[in-house]
N, C-alpha and C. Protein backbone atom coordinates (compact mmCIF):
# COMPACT_ATOMS: atom_id res chain seq x y z
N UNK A 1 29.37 -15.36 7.69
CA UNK A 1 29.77 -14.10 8.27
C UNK A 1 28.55 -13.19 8.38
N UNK A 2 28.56 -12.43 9.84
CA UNK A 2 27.09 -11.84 10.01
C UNK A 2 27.55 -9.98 9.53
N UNK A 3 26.59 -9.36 8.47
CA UNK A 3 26.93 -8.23 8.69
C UNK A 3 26.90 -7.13 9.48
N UNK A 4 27.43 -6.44 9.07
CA UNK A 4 27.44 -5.16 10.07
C UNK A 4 26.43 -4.09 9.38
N UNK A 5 25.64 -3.09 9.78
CA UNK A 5 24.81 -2.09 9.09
C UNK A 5 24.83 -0.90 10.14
N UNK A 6 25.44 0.25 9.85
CA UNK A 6 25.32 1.56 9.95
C UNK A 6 23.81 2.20 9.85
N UNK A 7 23.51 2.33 11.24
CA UNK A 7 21.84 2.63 10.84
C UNK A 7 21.47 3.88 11.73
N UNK A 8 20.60 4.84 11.64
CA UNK A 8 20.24 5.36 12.80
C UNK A 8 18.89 5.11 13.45
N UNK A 9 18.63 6.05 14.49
CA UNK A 9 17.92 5.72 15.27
C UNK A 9 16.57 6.71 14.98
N UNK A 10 14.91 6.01 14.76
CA UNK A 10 14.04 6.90 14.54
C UNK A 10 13.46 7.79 15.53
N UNK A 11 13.27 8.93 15.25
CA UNK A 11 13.17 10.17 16.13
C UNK A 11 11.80 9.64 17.51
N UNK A 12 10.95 8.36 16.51
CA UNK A 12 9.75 8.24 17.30
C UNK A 12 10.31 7.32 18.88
N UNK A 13 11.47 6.91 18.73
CA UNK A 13 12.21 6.36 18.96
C UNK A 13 12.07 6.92 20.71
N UNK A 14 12.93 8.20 20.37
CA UNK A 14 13.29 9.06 21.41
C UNK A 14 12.03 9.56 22.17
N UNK A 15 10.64 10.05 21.61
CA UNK A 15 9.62 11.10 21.95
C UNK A 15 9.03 10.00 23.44
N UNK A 16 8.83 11.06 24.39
CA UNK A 16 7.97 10.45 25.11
C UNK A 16 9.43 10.00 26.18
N UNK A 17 10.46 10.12 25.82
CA UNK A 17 11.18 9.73 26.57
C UNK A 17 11.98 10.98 27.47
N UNK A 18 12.23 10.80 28.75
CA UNK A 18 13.17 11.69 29.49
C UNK A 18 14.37 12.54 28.53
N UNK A 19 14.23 13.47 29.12
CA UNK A 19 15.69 14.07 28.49
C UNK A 19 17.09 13.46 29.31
N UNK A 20 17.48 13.18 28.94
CA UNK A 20 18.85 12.17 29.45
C UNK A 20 20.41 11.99 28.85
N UNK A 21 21.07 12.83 29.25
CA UNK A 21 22.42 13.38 28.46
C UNK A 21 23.18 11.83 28.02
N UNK A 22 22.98 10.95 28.79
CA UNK A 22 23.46 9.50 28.50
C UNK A 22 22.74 8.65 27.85
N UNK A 23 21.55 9.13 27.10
CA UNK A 23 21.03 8.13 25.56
C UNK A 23 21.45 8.89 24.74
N UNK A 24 22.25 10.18 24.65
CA UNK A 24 22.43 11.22 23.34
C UNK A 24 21.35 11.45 22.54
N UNK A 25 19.84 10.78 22.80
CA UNK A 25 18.79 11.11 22.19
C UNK A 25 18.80 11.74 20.46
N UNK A 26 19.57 10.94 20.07
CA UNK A 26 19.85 10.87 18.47
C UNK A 26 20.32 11.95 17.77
N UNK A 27 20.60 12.64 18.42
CA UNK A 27 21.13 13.79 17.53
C UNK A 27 22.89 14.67 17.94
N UNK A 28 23.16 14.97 17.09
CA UNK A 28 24.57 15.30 17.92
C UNK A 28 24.74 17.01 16.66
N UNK A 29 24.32 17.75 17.60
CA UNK A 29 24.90 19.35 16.75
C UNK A 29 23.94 19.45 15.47
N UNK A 30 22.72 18.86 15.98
CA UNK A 30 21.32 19.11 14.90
C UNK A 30 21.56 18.33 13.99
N UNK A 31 22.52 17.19 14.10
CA UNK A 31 22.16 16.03 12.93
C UNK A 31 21.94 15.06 13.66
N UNK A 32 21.73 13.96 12.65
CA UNK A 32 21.20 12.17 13.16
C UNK A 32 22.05 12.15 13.69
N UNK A 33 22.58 11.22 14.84
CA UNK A 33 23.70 10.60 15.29
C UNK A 33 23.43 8.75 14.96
N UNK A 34 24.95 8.61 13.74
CA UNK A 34 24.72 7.41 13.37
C UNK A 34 24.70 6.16 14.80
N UNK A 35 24.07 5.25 14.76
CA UNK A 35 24.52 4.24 15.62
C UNK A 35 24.57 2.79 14.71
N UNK A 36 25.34 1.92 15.51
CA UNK A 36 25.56 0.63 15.08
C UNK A 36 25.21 -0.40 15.60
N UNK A 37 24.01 -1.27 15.34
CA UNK A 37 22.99 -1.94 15.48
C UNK A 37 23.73 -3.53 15.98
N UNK A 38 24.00 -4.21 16.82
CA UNK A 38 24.39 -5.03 17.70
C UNK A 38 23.38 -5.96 17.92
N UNK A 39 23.14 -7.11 16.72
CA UNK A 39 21.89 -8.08 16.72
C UNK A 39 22.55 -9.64 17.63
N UNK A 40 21.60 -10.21 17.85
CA UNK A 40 21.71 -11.44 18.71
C UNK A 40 23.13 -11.92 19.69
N UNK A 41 22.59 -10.44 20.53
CA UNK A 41 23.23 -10.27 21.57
C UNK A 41 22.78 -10.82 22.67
N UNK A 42 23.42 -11.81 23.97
CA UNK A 42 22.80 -12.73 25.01
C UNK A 42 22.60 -11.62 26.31
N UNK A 43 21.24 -11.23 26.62
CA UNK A 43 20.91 -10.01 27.34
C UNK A 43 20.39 -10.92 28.81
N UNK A 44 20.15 -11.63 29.91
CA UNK A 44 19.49 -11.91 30.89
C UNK A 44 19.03 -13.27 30.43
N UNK A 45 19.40 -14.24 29.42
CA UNK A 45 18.96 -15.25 28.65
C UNK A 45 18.25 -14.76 27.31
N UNK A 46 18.30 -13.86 27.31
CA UNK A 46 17.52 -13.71 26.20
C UNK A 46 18.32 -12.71 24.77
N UNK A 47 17.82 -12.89 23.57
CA UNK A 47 18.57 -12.47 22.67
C UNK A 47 17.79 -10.96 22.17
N UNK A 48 18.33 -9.92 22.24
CA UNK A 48 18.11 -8.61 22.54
C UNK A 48 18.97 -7.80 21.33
N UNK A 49 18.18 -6.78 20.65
CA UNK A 49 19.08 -5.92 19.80
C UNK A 49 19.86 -4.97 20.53
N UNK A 50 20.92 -3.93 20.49
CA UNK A 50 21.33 -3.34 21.14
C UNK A 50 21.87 -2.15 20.41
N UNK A 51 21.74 -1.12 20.56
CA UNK A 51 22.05 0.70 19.81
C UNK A 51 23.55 1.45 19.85
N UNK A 52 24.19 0.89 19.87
CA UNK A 52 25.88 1.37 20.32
C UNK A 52 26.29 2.61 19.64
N UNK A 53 26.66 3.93 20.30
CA UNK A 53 26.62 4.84 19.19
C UNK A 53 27.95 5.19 18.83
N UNK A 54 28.45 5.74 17.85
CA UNK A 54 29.59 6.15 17.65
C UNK A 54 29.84 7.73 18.08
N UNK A 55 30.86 7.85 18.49
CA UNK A 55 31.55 9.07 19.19
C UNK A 55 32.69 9.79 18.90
N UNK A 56 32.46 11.11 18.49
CA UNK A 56 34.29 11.65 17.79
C UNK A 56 34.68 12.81 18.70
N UNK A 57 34.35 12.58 19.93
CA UNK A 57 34.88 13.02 21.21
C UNK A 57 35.23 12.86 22.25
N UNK A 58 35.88 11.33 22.28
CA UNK A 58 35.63 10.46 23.10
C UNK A 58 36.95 11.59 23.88
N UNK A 59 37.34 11.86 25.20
CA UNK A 59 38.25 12.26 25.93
C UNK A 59 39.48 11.19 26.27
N UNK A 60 40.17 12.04 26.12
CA UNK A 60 41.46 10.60 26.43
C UNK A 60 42.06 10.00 27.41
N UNK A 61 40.59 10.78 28.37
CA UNK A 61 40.63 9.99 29.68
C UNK A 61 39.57 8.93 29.57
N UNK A 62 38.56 8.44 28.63
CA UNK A 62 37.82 7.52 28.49
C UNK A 62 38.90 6.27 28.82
N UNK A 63 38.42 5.24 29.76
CA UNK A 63 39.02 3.87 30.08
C UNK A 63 38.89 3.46 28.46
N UNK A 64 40.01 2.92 27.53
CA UNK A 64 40.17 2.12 26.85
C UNK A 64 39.07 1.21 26.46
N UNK A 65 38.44 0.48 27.78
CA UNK A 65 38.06 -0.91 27.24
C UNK A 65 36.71 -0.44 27.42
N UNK A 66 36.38 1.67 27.14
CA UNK A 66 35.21 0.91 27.10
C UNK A 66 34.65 1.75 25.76
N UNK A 67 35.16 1.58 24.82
CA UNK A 67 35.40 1.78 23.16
C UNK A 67 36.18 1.04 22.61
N UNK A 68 35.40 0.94 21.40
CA UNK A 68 36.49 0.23 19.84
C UNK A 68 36.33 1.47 19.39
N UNK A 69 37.81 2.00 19.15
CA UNK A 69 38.68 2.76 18.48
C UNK A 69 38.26 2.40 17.62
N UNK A 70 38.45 3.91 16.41
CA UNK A 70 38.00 3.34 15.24
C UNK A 70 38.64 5.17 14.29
N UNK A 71 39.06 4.82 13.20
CA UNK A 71 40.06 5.92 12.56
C UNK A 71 39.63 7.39 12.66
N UNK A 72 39.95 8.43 13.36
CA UNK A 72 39.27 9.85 13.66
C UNK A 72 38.96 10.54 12.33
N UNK A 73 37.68 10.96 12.76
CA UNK A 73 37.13 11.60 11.65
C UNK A 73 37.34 13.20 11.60
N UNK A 74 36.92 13.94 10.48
CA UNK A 74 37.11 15.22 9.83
C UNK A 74 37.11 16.01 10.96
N UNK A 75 36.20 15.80 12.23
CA UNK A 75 35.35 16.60 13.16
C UNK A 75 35.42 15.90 14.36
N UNK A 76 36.65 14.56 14.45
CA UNK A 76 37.37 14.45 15.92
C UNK A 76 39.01 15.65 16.24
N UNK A 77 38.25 16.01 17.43
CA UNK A 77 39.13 16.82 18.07
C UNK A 77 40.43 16.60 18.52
N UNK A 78 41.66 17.06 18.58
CA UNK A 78 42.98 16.92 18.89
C UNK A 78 42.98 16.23 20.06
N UNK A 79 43.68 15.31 20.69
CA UNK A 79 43.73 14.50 21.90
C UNK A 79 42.32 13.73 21.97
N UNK A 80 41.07 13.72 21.20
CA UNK A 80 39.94 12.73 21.67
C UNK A 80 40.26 11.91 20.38
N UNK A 81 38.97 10.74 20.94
CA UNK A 81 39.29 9.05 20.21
C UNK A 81 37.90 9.31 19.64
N UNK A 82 37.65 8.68 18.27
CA UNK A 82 36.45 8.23 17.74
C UNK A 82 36.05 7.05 17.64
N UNK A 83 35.54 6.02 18.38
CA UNK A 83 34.89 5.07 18.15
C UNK A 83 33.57 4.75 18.46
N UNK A 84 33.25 3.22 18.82
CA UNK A 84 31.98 3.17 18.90
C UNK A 84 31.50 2.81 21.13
N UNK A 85 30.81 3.82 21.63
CA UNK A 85 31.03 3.85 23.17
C UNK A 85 30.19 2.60 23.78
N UNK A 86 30.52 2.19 24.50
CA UNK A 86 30.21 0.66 24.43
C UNK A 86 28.76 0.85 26.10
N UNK A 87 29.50 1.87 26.40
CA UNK A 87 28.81 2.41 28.03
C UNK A 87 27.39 3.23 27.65
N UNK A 88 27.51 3.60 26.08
CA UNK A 88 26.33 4.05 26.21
C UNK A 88 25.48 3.14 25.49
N UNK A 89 25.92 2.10 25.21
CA UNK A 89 24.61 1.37 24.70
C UNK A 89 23.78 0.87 25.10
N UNK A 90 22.48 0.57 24.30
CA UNK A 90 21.01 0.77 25.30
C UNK A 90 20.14 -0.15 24.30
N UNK A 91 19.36 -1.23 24.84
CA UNK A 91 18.12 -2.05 23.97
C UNK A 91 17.31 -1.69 23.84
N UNK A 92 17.07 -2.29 22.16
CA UNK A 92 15.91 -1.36 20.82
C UNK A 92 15.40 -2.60 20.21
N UNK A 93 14.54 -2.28 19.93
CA UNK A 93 13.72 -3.01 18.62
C UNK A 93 13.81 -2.46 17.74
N UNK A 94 13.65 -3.49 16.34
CA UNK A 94 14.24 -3.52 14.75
C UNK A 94 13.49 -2.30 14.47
N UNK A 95 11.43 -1.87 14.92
CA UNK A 95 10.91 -0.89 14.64
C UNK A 95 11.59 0.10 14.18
N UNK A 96 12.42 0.55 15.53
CA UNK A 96 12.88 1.81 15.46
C UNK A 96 14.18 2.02 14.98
């Protein structure tokens, strides 16, 4: 069984990069924003890490299939979903 690890993403990570409302650029309301690290994943033939972040605002017009639901937290909002957003995930190396 392969584990799972709750990790975030290093700030050096982000620098140098566009401002871009769709990488969430690691932070969510001046903290880390955790993400969940998606190893030997089949990318173009090739095996690729991948950054999937978790979300406690998902709108409940988000299409279903494109989150794993996952139990709402302290600081998900009435009518939104918290899971992990599958649309925003994006390939990383272990570095960062």
């Amino acid at each position: 069984m392969k584990k799972i690890k709750v990790v975030g993403i290093s700030r050096s990570f982000f620098e140098g990069l566009p401002a871009d409302k769709e990488l969430l650029h690691g932070t969510d309301m001046g903290k880390n924003r955790p993400f969940m690290i998606m190893v030997n994943l089949n990318y173009q033939g090739k095996k690729i890490d991948f950054a999937i972040p978790f979300r406690s605002r998902l709108s409940s017009k988000t299409p279903k299939d494109e989150y794993k639901s996952l139990p709402p937290r302290p600081n998900t909002p009435k009518h939104c979903a918290h899971g992990l957003h599958y649309t925003k995930m994006f390939p990383i190396k272990k570095q960062f």
